[in-house]
N, C-alpha and C. Protein backbone atom coordinates (compact mmCIF):
# COMPACT_ATOMS: atom_id res chain seq x y z
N UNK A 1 -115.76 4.63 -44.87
CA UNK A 1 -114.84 3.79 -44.11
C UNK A 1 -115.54 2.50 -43.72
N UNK A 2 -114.66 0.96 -43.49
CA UNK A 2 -115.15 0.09 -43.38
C UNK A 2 -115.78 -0.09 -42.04
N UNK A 3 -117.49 -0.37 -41.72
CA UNK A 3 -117.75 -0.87 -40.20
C UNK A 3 -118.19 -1.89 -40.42
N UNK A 4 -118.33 -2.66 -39.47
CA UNK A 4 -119.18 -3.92 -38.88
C UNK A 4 -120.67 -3.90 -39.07
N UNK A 5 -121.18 -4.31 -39.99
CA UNK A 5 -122.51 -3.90 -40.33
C UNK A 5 -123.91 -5.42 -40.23
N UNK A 6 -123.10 -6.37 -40.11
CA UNK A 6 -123.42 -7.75 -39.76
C UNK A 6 -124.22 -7.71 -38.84
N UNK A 7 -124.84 -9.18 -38.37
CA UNK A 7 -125.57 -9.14 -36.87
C UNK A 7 -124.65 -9.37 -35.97
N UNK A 8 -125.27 -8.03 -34.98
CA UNK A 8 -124.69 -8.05 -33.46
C UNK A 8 -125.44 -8.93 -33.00
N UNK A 9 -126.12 -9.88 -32.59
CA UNK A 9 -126.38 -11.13 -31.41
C UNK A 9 -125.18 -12.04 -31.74
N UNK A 10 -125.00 -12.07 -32.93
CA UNK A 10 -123.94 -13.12 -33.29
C UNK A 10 -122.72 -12.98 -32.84
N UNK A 11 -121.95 -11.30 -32.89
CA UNK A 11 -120.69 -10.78 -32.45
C UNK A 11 -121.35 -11.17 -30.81
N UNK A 12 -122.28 -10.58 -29.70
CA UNK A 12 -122.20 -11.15 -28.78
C UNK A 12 -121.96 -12.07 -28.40
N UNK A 13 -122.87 -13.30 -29.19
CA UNK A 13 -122.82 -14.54 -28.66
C UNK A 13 -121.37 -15.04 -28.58
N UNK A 14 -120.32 -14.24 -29.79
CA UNK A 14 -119.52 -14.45 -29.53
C UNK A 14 -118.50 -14.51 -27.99
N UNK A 15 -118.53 -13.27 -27.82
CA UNK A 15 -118.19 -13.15 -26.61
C UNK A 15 -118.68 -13.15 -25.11
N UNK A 16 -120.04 -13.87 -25.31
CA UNK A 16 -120.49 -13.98 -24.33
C UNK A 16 -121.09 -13.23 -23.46
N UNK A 17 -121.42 -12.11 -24.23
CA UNK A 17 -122.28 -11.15 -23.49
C UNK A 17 -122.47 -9.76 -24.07
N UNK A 18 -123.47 -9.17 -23.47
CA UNK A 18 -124.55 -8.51 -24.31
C UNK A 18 -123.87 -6.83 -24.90
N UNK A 19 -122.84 -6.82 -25.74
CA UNK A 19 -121.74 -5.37 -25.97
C UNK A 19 -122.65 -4.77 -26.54
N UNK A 20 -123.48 -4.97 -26.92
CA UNK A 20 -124.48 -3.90 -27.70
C UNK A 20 -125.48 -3.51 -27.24
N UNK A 21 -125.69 -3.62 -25.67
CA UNK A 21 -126.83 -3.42 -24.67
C UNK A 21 -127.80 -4.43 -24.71
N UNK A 22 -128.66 -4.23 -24.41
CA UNK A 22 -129.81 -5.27 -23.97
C UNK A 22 -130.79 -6.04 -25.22
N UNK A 23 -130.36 -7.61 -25.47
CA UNK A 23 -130.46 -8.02 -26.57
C UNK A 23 -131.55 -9.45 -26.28
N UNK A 24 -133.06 -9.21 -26.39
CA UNK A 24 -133.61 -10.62 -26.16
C UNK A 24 -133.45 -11.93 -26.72
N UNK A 25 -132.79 -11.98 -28.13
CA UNK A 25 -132.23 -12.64 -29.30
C UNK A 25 -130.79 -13.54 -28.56
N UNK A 26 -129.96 -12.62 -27.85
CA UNK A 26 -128.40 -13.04 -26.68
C UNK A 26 -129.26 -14.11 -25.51
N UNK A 27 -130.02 -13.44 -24.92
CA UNK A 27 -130.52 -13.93 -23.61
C UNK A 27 -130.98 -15.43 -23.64
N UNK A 28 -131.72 -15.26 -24.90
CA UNK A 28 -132.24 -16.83 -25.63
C UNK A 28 -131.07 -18.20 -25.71
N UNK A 29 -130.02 -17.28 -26.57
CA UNK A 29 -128.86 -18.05 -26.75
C UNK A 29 -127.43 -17.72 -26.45
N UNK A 30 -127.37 -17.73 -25.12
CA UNK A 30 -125.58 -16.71 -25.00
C UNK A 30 -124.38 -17.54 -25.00
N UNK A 31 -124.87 -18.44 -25.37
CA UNK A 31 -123.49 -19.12 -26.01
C UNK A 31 -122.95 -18.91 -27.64
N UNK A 32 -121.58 -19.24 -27.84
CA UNK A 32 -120.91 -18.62 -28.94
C UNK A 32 -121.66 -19.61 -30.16
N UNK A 33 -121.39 -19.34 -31.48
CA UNK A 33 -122.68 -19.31 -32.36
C UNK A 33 -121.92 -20.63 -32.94
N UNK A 34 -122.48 -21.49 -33.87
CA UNK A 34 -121.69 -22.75 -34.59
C UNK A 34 -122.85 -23.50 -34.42
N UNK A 35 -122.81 -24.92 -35.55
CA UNK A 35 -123.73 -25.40 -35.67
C UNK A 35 -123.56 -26.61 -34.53
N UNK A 36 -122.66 -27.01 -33.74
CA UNK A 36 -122.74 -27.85 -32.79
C UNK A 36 -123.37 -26.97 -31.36
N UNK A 37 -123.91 -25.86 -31.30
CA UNK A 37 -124.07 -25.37 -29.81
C UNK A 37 -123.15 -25.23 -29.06
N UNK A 38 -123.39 -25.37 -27.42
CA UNK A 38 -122.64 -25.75 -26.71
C UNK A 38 -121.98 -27.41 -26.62
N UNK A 39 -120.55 -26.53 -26.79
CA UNK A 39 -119.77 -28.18 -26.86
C UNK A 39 -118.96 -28.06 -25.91
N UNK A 40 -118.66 -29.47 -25.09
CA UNK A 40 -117.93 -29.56 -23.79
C UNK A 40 -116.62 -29.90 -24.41
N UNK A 41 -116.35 -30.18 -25.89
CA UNK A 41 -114.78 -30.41 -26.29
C UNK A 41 -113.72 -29.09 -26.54
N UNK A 42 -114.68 -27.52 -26.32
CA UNK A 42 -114.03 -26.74 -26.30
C UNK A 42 -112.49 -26.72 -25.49
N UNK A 43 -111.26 -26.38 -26.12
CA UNK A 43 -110.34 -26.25 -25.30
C UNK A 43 -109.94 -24.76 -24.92
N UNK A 44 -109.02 -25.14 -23.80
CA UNK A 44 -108.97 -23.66 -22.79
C UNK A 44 -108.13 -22.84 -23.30
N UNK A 45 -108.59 -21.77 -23.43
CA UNK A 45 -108.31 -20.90 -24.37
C UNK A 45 -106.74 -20.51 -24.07
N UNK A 46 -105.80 -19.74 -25.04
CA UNK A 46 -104.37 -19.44 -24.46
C UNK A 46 -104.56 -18.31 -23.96
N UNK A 47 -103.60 -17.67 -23.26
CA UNK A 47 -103.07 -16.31 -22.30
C UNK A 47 -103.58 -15.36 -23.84
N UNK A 48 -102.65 -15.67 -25.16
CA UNK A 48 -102.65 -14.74 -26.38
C UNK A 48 -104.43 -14.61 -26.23
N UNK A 49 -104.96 -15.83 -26.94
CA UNK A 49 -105.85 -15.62 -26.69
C UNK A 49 -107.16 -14.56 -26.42
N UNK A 50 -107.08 -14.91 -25.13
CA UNK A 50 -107.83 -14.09 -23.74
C UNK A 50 -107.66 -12.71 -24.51
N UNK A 51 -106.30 -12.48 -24.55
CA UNK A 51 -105.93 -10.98 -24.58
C UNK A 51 -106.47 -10.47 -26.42
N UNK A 52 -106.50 -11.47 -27.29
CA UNK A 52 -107.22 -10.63 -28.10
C UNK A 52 -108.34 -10.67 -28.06
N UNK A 53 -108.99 -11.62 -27.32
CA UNK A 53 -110.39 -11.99 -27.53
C UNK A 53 -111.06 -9.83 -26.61
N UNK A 54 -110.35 -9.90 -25.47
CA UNK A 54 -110.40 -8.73 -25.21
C UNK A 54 -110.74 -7.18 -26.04
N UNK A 55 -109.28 -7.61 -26.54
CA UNK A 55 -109.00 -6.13 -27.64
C UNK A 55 -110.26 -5.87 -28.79
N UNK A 56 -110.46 -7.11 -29.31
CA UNK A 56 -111.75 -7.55 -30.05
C UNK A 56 -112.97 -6.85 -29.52
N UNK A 57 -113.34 -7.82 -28.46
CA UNK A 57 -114.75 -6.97 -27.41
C UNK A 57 -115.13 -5.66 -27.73
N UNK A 58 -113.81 -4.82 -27.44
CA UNK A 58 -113.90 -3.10 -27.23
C UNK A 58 -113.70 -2.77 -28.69
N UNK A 59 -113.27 -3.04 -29.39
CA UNK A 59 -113.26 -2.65 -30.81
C UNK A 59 -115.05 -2.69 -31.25
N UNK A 60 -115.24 -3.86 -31.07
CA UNK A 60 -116.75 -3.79 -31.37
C UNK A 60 -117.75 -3.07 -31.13
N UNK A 61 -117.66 -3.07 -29.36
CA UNK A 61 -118.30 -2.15 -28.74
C UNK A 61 -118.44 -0.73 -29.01
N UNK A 62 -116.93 -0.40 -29.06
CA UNK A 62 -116.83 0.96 -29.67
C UNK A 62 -117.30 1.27 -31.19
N UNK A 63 -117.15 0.47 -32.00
CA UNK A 63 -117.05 0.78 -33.43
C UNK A 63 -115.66 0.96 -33.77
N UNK A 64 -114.58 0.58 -33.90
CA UNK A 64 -113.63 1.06 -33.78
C UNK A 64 -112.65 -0.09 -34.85
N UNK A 65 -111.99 0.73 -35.48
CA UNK A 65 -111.31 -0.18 -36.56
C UNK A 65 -109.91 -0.45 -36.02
N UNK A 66 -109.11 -1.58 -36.67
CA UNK A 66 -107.97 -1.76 -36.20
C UNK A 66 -107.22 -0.82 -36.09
N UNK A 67 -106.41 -0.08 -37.07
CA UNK A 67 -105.98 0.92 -37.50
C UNK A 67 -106.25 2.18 -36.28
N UNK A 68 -107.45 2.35 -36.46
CA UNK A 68 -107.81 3.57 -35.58
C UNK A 68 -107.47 3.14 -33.56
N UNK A 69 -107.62 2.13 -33.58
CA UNK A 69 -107.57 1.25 -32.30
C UNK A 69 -105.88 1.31 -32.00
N UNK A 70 -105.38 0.50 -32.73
CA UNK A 70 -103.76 1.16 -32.24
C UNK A 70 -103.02 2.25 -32.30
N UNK A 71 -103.52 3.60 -33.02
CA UNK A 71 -103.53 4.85 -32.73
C UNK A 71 -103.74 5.19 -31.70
N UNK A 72 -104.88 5.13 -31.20
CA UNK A 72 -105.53 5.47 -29.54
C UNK A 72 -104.29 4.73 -28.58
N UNK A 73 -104.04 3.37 -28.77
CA UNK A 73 -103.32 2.90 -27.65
C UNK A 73 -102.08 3.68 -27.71
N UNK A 74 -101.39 3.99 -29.10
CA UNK A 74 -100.01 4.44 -28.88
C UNK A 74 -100.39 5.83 -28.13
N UNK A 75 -101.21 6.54 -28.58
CA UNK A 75 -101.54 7.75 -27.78
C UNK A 75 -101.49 7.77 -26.03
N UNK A 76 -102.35 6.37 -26.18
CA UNK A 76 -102.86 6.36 -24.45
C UNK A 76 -101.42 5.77 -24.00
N UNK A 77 -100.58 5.14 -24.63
CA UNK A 77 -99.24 4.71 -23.80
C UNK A 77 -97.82 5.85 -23.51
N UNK A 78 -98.36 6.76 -24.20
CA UNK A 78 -97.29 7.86 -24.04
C UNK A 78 -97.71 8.73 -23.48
N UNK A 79 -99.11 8.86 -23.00
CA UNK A 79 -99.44 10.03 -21.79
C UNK A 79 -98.81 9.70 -20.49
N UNK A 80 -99.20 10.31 -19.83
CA UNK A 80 -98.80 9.81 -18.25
C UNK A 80 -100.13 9.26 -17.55
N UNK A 81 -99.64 8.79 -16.76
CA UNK A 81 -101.04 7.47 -15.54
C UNK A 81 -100.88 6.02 -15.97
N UNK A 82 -101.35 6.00 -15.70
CA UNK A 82 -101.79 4.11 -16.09
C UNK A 82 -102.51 4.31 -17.86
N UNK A 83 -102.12 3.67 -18.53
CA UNK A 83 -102.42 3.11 -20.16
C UNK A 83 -103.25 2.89 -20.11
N UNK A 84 -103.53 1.59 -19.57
CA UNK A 84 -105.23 1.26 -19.56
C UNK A 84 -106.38 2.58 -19.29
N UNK A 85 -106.09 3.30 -18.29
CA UNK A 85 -106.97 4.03 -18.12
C UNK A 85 -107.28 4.74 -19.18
N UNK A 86 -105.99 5.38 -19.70
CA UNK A 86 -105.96 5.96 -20.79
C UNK A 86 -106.17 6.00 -22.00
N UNK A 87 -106.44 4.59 -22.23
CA UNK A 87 -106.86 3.81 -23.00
C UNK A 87 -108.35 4.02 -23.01
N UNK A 88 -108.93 3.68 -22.30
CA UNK A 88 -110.52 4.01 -22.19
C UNK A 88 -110.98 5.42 -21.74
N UNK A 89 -110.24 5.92 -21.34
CA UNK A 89 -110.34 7.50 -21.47
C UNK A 89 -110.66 8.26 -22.69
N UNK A 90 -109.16 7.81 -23.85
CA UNK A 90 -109.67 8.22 -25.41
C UNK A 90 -110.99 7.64 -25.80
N UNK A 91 -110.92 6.60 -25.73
CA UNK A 91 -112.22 5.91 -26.91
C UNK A 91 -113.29 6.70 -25.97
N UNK A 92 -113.52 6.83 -24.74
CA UNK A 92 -114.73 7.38 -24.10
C UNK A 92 -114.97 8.74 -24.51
N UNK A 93 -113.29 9.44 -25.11
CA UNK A 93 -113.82 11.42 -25.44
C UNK A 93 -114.11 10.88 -27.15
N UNK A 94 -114.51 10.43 -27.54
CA UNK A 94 -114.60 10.12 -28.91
C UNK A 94 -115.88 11.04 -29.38
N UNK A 95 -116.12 11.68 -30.19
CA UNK A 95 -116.87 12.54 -30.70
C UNK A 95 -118.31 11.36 -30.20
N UNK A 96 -118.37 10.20 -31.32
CA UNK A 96 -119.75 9.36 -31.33
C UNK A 96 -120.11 8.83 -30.36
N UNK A 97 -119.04 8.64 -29.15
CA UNK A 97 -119.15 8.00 -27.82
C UNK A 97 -120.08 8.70 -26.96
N UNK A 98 -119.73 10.20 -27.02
CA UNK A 98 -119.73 11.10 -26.53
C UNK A 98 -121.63 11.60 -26.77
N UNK A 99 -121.88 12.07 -27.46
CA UNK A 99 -123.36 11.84 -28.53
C UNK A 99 -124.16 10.91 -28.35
N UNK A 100 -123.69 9.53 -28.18
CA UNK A 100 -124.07 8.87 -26.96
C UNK A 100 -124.17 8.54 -26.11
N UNK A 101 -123.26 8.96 -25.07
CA UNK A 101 -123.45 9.18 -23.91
C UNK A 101 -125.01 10.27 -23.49
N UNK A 102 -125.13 11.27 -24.34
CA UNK A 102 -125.56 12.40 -23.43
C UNK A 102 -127.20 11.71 -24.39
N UNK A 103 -127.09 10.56 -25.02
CA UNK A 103 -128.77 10.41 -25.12
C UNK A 103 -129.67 10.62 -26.59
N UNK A 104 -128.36 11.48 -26.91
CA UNK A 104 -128.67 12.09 -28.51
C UNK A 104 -129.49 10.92 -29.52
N UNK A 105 -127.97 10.13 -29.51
CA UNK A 105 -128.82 8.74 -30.14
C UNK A 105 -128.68 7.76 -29.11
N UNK A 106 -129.31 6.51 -29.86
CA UNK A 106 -129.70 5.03 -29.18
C UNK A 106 -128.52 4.43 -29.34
N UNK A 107 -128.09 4.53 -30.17
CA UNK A 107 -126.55 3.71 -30.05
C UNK A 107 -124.86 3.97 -30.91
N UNK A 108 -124.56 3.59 -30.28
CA UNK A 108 -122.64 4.77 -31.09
C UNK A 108 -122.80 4.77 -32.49
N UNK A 109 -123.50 3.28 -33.34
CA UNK A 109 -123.26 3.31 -34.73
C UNK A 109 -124.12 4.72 -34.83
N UNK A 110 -125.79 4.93 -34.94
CA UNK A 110 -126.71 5.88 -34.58
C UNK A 110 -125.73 7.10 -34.71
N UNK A 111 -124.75 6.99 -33.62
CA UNK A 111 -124.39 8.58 -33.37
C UNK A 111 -123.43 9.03 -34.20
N UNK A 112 -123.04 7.35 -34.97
CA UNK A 112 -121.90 8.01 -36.12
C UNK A 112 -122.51 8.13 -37.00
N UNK A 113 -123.83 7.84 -37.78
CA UNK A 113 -124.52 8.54 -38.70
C UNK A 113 -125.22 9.37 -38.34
N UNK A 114 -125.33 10.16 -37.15
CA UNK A 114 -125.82 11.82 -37.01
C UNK A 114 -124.69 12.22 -37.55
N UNK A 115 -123.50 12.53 -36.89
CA UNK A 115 -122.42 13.22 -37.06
C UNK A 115 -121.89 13.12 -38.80
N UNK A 116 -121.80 12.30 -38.87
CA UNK A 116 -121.58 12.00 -40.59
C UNK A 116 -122.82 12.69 -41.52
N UNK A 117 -123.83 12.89 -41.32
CA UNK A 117 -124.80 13.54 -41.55
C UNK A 117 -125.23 15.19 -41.12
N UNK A 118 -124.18 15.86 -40.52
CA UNK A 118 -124.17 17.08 -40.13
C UNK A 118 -124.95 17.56 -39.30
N UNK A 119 -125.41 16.59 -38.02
CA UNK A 119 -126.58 17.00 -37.61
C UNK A 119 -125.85 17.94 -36.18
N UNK A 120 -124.74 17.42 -35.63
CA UNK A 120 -123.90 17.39 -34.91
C UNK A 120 -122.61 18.81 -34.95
N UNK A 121 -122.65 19.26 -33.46
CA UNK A 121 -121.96 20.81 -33.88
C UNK A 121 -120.92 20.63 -32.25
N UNK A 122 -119.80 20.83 -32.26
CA UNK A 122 -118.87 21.25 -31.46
C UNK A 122 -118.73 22.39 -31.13
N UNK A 123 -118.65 23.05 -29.78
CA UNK A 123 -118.21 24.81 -29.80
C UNK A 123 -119.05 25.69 -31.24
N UNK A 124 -120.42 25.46 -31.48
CA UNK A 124 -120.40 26.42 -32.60
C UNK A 124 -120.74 25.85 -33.99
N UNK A 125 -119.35 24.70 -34.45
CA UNK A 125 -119.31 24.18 -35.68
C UNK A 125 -119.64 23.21 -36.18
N UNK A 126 -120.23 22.76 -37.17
CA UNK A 126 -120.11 21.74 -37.69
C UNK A 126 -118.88 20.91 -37.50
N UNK A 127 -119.39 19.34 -37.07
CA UNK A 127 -117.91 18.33 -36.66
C UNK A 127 -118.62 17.23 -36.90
N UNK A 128 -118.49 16.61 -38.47
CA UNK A 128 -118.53 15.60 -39.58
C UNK A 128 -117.57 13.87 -39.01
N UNK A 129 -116.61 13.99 -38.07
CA UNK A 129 -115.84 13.50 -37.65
C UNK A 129 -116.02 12.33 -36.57
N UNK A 130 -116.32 11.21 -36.48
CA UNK A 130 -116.83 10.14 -35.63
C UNK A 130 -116.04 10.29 -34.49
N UNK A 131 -114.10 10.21 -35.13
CA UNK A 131 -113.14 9.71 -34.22
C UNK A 131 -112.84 11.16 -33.38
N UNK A 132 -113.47 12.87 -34.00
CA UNK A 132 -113.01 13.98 -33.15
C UNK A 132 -112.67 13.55 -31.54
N UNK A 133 -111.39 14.06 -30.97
CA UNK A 133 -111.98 13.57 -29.28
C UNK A 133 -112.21 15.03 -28.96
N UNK A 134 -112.94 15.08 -28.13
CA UNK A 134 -113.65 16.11 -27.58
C UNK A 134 -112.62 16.28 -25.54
N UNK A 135 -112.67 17.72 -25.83
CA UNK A 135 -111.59 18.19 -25.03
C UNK A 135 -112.69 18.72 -23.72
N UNK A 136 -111.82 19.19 -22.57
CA UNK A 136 -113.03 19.70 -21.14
C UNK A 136 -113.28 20.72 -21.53
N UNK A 137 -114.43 21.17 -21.70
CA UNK A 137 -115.30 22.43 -21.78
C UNK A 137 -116.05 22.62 -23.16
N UNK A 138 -115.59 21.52 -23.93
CA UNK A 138 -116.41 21.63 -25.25
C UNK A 138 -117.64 21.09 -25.06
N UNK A 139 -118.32 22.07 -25.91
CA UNK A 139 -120.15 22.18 -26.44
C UNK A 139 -120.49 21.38 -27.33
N UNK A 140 -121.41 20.22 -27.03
CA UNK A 140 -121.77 19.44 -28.01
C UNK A 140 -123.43 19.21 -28.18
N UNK A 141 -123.39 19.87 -29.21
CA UNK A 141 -125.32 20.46 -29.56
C UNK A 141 -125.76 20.07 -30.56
N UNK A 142 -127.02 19.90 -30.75
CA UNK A 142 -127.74 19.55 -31.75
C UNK A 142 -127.92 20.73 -32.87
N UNK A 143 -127.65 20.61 -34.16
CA UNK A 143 -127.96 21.28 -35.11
C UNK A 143 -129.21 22.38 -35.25
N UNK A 144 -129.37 23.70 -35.35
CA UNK A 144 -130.60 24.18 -34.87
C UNK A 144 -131.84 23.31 -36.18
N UNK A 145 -131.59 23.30 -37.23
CA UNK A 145 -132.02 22.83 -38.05
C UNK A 145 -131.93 21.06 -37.93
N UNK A 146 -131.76 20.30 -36.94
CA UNK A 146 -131.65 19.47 -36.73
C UNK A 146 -132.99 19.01 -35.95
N UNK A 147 -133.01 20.13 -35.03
CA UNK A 147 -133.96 19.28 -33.77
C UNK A 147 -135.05 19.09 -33.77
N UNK A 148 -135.81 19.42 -34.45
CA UNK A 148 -137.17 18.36 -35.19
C UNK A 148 -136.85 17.01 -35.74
N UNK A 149 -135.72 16.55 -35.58
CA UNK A 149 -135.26 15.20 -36.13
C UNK A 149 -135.79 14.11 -35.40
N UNK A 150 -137.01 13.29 -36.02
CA UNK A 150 -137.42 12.02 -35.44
C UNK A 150 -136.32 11.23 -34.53
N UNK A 151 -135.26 11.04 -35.25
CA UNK A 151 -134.49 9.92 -34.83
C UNK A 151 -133.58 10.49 -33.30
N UNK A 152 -133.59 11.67 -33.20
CA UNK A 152 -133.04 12.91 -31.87
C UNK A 152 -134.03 12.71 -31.55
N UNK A 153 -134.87 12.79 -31.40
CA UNK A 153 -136.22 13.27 -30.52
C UNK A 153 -136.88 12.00 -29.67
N UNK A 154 -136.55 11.03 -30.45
CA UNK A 154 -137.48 10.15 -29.85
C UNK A 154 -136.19 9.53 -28.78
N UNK A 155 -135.07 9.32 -29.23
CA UNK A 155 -133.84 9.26 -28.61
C UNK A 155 -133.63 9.88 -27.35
N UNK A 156 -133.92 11.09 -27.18
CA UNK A 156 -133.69 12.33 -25.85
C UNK A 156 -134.93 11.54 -24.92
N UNK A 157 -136.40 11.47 -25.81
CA UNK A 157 -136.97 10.98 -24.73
C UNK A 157 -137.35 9.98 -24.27
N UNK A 158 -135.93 9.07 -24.80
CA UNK A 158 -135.81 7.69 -23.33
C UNK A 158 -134.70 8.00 -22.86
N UNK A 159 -134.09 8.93 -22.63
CA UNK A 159 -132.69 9.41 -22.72
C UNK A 159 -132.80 8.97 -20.48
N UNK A 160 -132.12 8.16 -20.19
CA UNK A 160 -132.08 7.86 -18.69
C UNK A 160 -130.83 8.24 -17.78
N UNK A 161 -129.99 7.63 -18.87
CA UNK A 161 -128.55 7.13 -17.91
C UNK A 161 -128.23 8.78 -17.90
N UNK A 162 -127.48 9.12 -16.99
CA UNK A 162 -126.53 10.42 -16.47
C UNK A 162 -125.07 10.19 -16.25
N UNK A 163 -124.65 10.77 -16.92
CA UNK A 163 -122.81 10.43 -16.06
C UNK A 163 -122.17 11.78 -15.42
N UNK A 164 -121.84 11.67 -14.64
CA UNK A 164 -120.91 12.35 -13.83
C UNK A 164 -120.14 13.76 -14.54
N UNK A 165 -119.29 13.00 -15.63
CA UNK A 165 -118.47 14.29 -16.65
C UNK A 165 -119.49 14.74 -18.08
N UNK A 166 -120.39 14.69 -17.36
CA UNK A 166 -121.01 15.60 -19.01
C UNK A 166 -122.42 16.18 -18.29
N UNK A 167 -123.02 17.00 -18.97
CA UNK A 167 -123.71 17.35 -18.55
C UNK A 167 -124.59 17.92 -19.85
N UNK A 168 -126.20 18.54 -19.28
CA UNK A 168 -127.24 18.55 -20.37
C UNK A 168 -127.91 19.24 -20.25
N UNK A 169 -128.29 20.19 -21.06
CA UNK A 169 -129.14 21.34 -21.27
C UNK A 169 -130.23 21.09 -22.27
N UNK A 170 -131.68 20.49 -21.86
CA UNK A 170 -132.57 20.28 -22.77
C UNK A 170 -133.10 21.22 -23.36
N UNK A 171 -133.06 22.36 -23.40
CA UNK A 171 -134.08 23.54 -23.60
C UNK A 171 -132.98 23.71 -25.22
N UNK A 172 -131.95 23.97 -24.65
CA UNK A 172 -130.67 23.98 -25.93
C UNK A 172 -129.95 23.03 -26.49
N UNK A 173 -130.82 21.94 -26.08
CA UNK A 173 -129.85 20.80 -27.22
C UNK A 173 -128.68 20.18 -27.00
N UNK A 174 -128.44 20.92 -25.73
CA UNK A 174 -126.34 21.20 -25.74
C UNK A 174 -125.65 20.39 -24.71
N UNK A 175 -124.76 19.37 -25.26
CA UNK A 175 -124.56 19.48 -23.84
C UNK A 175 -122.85 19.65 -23.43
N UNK A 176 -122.31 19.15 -22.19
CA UNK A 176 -121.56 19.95 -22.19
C UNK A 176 -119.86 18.75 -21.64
N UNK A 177 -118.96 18.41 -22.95
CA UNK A 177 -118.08 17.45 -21.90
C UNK A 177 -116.81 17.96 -20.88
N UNK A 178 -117.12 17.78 -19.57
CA UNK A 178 -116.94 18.63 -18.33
C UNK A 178 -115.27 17.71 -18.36
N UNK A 179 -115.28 16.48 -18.74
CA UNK A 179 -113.64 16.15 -18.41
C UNK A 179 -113.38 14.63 -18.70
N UNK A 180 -112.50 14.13 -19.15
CA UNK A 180 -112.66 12.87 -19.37
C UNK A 180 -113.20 11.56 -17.91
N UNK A 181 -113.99 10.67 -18.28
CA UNK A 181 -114.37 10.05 -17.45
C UNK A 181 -113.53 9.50 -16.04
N UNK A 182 -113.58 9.14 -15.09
CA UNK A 182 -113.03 8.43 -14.03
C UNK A 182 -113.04 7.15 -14.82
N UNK A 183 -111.91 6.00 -14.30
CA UNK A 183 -111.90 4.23 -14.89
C UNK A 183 -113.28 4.61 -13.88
N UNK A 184 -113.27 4.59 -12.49
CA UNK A 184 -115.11 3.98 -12.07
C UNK A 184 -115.83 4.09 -12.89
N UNK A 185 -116.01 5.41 -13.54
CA UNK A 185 -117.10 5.83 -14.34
C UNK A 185 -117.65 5.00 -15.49
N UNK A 186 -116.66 4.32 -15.94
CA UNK A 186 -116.98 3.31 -17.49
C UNK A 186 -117.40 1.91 -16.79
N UNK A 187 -118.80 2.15 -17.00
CA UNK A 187 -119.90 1.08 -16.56
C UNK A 187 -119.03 -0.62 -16.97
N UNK A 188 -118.98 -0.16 -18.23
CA UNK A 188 -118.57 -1.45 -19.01
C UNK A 188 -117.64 -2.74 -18.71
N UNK A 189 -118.15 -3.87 -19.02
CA UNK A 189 -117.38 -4.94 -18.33
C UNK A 189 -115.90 -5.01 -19.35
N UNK A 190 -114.73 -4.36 -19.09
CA UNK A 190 -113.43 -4.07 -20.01
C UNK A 190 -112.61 -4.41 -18.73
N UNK A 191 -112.16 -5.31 -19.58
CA UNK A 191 -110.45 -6.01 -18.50
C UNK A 191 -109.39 -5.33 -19.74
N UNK A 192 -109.36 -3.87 -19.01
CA UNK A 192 -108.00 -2.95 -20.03
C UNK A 192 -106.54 -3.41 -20.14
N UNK A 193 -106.18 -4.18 -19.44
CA UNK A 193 -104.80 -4.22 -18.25
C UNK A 193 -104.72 -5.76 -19.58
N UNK A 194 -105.68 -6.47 -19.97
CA UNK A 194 -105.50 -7.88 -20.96
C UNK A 194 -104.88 -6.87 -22.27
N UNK A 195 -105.45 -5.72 -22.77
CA UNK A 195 -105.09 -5.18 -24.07
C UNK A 195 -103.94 -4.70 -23.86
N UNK A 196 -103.63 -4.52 -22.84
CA UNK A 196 -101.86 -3.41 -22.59
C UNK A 196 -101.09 -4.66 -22.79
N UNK A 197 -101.34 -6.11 -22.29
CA UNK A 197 -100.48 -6.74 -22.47
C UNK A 197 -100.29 -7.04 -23.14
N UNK A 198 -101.15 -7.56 -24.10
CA UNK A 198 -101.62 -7.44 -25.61
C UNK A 198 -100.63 -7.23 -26.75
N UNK A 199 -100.51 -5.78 -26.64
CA UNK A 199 -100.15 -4.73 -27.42
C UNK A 199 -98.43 -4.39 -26.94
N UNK A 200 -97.96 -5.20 -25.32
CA UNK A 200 -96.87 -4.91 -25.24
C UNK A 200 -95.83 -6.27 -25.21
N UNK A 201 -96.56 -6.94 -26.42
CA UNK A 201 -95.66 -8.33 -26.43
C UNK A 201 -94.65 -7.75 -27.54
């Protein structure tokens, strides 16, 4: 399937800030990329705009293809609560999201070539699947034949951040997603409420 395989400083610079975590290459230059630099003849962007420049952001961030991206929203607009939330609710139970969250790998692309690589097991099974969403109480473990894996290993041990709905069992590899996130919970700078409008012109 098609991803974004280009340089990320450049997709940042696009948007002005650092979607792919902490980038010394962005920091240097965080303005959007072109051979004039910063130019003061930029004009102000439209309402449309804003709102795809948005939808864009999180696509990136996530890994997330068009196609697969307005799936999730029609999903997240026919549950009940607020859309937006729901909206970042799905992409957050996302199998690769998820794999990264708990530390496995360094970053979502990372966690979609574990999983694509069979390293990656749900409840038990093998789950080959980037976009799986992962439901409350499912087991998400490292392959037993996996965990001598350089690229896991060295991963677990810078492994820092903690969140709230998941939880981790180092001895077993495993860990555990307890429920979809709280909106507090998603660190991330996402103005959701720009993509609903977005999507409901």
């Amino acid at each position: 399937m098609a991803r974004y395989i280009g340089p990320k400083t450049k997709i940042a610079r696009k948007f002005r800030e650092a979607i792919y975590g902490p980038d010394r290459h962005f920091d240097k230059r965080s303005y959007p990329p072109g051979q004039h630099g910063i130019s003061k003849r930029r004009t102000k962007q439209s309402e449309y705009a804003v709102q795809l420049a948005e939808k864009q952001k999180v696509k990136y961030m996530y890994g997330i293809l068009e196609r697969q991206f307005a799936k999730i929203f029609d999903r997240a607009s026919r549950r009940q609560g607020i859309t937006g939330t729901n909206l970042l609710q799905l992409i957050e139970s996302r199998l690769d999201n998820v794999v990264f969250r708990l530390g496995i790998a360094p970053t979502r692309s990372a966690a979609r070539q574990l999983i694509s690589h069979k390293h990656i097991m749900v409840n038990g099974r093998v789950v080959n699947v980037s976009s799986y969403t992962c439901k409350s109480g499912d087991l998400i473990s490292v392959r037993e034949r996996s965990r001598a894996n350089e690229a896991i290993t060295e991963s677990l041990k810078g492994r820092m951040h903690k969140h709230g709905w998941l939880e981790w069992d180092e001895a077993t590899m495993t860990g555990k997603f307890i429920n979809p996130p709280a909106r507090e919970e998603i660190t991330e700078n996402i103005k959701e409420q720009l993509i609903v409008e977005l999507y409901s012109k």
